[in-house]
Protein backbone atom coordinates (compact mmCIF):
# COMPACT_ATOMS: atom_id res chain seq x y z
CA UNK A 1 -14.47 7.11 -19.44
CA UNK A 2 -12.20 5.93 -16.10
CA UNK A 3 -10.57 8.58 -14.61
CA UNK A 4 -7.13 7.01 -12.66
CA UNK A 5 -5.24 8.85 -9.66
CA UNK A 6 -2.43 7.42 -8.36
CA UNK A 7 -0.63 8.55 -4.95
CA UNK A 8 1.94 7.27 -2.65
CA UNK A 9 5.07 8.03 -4.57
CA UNK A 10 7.55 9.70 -2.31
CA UNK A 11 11.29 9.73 -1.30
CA UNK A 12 12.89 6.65 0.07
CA UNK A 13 15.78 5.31 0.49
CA UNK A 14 17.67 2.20 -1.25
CA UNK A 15 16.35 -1.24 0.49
CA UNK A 16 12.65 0.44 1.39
CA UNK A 17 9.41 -0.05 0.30
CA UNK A 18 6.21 1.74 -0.81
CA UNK A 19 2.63 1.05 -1.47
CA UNK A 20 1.52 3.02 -4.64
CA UNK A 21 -2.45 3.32 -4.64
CA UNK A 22 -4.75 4.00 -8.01
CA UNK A 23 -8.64 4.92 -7.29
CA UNK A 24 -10.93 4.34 -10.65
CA UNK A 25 -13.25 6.31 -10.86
CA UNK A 26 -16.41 6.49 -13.76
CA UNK A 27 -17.29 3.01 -15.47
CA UNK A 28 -17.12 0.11 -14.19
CA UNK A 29 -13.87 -0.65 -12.56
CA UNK A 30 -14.28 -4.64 -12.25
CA UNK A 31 -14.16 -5.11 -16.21
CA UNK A 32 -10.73 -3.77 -16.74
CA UNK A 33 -6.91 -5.06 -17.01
CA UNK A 34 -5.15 -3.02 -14.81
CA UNK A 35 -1.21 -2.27 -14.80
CA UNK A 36 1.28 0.06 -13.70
CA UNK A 37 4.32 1.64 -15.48
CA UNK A 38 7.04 3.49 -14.62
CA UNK A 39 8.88 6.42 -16.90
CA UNK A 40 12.69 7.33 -16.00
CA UNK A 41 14.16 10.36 -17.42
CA UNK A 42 16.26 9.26 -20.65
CA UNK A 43 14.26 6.34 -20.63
CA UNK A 44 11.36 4.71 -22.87
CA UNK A 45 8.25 3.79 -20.32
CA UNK A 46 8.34 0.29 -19.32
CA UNK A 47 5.73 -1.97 -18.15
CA UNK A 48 6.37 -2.62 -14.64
CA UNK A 49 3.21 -5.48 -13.48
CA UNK A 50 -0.86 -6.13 -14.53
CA UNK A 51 -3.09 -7.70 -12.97
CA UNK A 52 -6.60 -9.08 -14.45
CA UNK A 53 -10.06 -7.96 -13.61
CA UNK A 54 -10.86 -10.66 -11.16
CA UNK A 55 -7.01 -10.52 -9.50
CA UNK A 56 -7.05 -13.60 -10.70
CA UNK A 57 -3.96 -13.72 -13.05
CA UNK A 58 -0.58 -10.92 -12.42
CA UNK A 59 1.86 -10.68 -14.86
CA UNK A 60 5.40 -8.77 -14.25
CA UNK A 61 8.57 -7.25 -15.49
CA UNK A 62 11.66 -9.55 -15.36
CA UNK A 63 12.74 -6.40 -13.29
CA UNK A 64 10.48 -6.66 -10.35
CA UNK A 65 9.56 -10.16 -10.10
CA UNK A 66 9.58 -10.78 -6.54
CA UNK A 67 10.63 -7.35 -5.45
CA UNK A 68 6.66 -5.42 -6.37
CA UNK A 69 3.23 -7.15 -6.12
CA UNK A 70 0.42 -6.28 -7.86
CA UNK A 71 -3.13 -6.01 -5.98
CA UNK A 72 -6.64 -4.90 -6.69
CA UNK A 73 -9.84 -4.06 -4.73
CA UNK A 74 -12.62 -3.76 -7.09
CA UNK A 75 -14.88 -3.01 -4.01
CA UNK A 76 -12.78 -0.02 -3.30
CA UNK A 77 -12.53 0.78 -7.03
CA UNK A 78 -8.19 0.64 -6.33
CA UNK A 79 -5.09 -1.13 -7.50
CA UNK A 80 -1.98 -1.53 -5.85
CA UNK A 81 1.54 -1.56 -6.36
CA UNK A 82 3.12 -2.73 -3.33
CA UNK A 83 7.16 -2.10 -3.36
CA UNK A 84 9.71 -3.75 -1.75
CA UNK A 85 13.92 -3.90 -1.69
CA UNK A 86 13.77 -0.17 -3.72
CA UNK A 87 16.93 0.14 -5.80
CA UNK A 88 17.93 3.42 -6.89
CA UNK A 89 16.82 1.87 -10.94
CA UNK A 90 13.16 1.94 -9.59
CA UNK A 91 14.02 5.97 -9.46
CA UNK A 92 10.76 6.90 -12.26
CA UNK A 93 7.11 8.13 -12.63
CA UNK A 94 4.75 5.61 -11.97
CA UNK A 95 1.20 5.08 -13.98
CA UNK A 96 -1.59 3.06 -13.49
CA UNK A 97 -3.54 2.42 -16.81
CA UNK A 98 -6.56 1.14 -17.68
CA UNK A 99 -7.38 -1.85 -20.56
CA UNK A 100 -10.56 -3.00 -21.56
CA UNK A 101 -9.95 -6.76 -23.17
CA UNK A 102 -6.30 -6.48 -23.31
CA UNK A 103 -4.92 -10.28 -23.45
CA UNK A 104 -1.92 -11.86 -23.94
CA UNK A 105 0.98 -10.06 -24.59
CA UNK A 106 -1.09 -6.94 -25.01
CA UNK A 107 -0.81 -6.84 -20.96
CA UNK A 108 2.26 -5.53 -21.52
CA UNK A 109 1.41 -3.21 -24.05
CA UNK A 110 1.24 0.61 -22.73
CA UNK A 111 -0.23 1.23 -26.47
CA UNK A 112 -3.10 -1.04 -25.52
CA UNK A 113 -4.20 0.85 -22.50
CA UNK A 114 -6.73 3.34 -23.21
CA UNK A 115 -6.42 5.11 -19.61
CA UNK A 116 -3.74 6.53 -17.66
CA UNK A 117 -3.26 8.73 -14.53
CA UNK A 118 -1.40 11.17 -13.89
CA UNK A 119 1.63 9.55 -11.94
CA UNK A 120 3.25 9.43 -8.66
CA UNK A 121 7.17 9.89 -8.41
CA UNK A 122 9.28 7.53 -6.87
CA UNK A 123 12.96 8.49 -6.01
CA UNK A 124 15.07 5.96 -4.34
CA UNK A 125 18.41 7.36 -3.36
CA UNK A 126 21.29 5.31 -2.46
């Protein structure tokens, strides 16, 4: 089992930024994809950005390419979402998930994630 909590959602305006934080805890933290997504009310959940279990590799949403990076400390047991130029469309719950051997385009697969936290709001107002 990996247990995920994720913090540093808040209230910003349009044109800030936030760092979202997710702390693993349980097995080992090191073997797994990470990735983050993000639910909007009247919306499907959409994969936002992974990142592999070395940081090696980060993948992204068309979306947020160039706006959010993706960042993990495996010493620390944390992955981070760091956001930048928030829109008031970023406005969702975000969740960091957990996926042991995902690949390809199962990175971008919230069905291929075995783990998920609890979520952090974000609310960008304009």
């Amino acid at each position: 089992q990996v247990q995920l909590v994720e913090s540093g959602g808040g209230l910003v305006q349009a044109g800030g930024s936030l760092r979202l934080s997710c702390t693993a805890s349980g097995r080992t933290f090191g073997g797994y994809t990470m990735g983050w997504f993000r639910h909007a009310p009247g919306k499907e959940r959409e994969f936002v950005a992974a990142i592999s279990w070395s940081g090696g590799s980060r993948y992204y949403a068309d979306s947020v390419k160039g706006r959010f990076t993706i960042s993990r400390d495996n010493a620390k047991n944390t992955v981070y979402l760091q956001i930048n130029s928030l829109r008031p469309e970023d406005t969702a719950v975000y969740y960091c998930a957990a996926c042991n051997g995902c690949s390809g385009s199962g990175r971008y697969d919230g069905t291929r994630y075995g783990y998920w936290g609890q979520g952090t709001q974000v609310t960008v107002s304009s």
